[in-house]
Protein backbone atom coordinates (compact mmCIF):
# COMPACT_ATOMS: atom_id res chain seq x y z
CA UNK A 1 23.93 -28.93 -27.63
CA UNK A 2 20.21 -29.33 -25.72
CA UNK A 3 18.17 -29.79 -28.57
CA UNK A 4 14.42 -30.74 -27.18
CA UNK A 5 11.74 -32.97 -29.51
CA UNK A 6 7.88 -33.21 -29.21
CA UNK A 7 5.30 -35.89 -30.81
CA UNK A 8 2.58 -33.15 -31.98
CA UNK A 9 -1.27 -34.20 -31.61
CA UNK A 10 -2.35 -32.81 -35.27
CA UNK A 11 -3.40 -34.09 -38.11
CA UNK A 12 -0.38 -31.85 -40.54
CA UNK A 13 2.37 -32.07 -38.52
CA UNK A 14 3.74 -34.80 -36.43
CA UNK A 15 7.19 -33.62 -34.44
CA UNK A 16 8.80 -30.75 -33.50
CA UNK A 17 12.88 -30.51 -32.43
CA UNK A 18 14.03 -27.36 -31.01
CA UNK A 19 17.80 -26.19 -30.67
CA UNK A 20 18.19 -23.93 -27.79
CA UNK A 21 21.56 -23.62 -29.17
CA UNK A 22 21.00 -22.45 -32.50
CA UNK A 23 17.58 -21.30 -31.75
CA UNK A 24 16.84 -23.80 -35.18
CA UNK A 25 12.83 -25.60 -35.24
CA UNK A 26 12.75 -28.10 -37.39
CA UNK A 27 9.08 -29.16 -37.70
CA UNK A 28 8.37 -32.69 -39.86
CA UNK A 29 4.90 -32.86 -41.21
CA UNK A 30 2.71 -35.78 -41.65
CA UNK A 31 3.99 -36.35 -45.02
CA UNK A 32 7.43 -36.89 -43.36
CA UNK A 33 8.59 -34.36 -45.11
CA UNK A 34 11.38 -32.01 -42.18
CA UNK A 35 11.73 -28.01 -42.63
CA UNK A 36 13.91 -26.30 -40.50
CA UNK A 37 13.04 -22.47 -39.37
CA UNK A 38 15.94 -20.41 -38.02
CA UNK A 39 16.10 -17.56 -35.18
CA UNK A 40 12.99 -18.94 -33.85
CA UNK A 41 12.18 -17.79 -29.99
CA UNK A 42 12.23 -20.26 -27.55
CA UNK A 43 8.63 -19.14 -26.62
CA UNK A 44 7.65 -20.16 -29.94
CA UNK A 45 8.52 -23.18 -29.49
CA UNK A 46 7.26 -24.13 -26.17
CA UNK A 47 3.59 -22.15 -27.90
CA UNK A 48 3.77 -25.24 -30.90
CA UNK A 49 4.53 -27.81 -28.20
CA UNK A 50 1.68 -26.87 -26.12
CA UNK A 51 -0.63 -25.73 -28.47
CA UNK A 52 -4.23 -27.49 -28.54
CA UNK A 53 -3.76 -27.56 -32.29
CA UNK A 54 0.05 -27.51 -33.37
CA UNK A 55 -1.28 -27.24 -36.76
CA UNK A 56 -3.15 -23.81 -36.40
CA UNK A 57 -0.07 -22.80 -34.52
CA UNK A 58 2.24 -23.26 -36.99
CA UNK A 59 0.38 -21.04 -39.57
CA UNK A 60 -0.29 -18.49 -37.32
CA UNK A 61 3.06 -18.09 -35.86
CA UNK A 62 5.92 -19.97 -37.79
CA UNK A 63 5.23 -20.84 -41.45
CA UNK A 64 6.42 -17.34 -43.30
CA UNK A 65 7.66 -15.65 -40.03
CA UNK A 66 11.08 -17.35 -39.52
C-alpha cells in the first residue's frame, strides 16, 4: 500500500500522509492533533505538499470539501 508523507512548512499544520490506495489524507496539525479526509484526489495532495503555504491550502481546498 504506497502511502507517501510530507513535513509541511506552516505554522497550523505540520505533516501530511497520503494513501494512493485508499485515496485517504490524513493531515496532523501543529497541535498534534491527526484528521483523516477520505476520497481526496491525488492532485490535492501533491497541491498541499507543494503549496507555499500548506495552511491556506488546506482551507481553501480540503477542510469541509472531503
Amino acid at each position: 500500500m504506497p502511502k507517501y508523507t510530507a513535513e509541511l512548512t506552516s505554522t497550523a499544520l505540520s505533516r501530511g500522509t497520503y494513501d494512493t490506495e485508499t485515496n485517504e489524507l490524513e493531515v496532523t496539525f501543529a497541535t498534534g492533533r491527526t484528521y483523516t479526509f477520505e476520497n481526496v484526489p491525488e492532485a490535492i495532495w501533491d497541491g498541499l505538499r507543494d503549496a507555499s503555504s500548506p495552511g491556506t491550502y488546506f482551507t481553501q481546498q480540503i477542510k469541509g470539501r472531503y
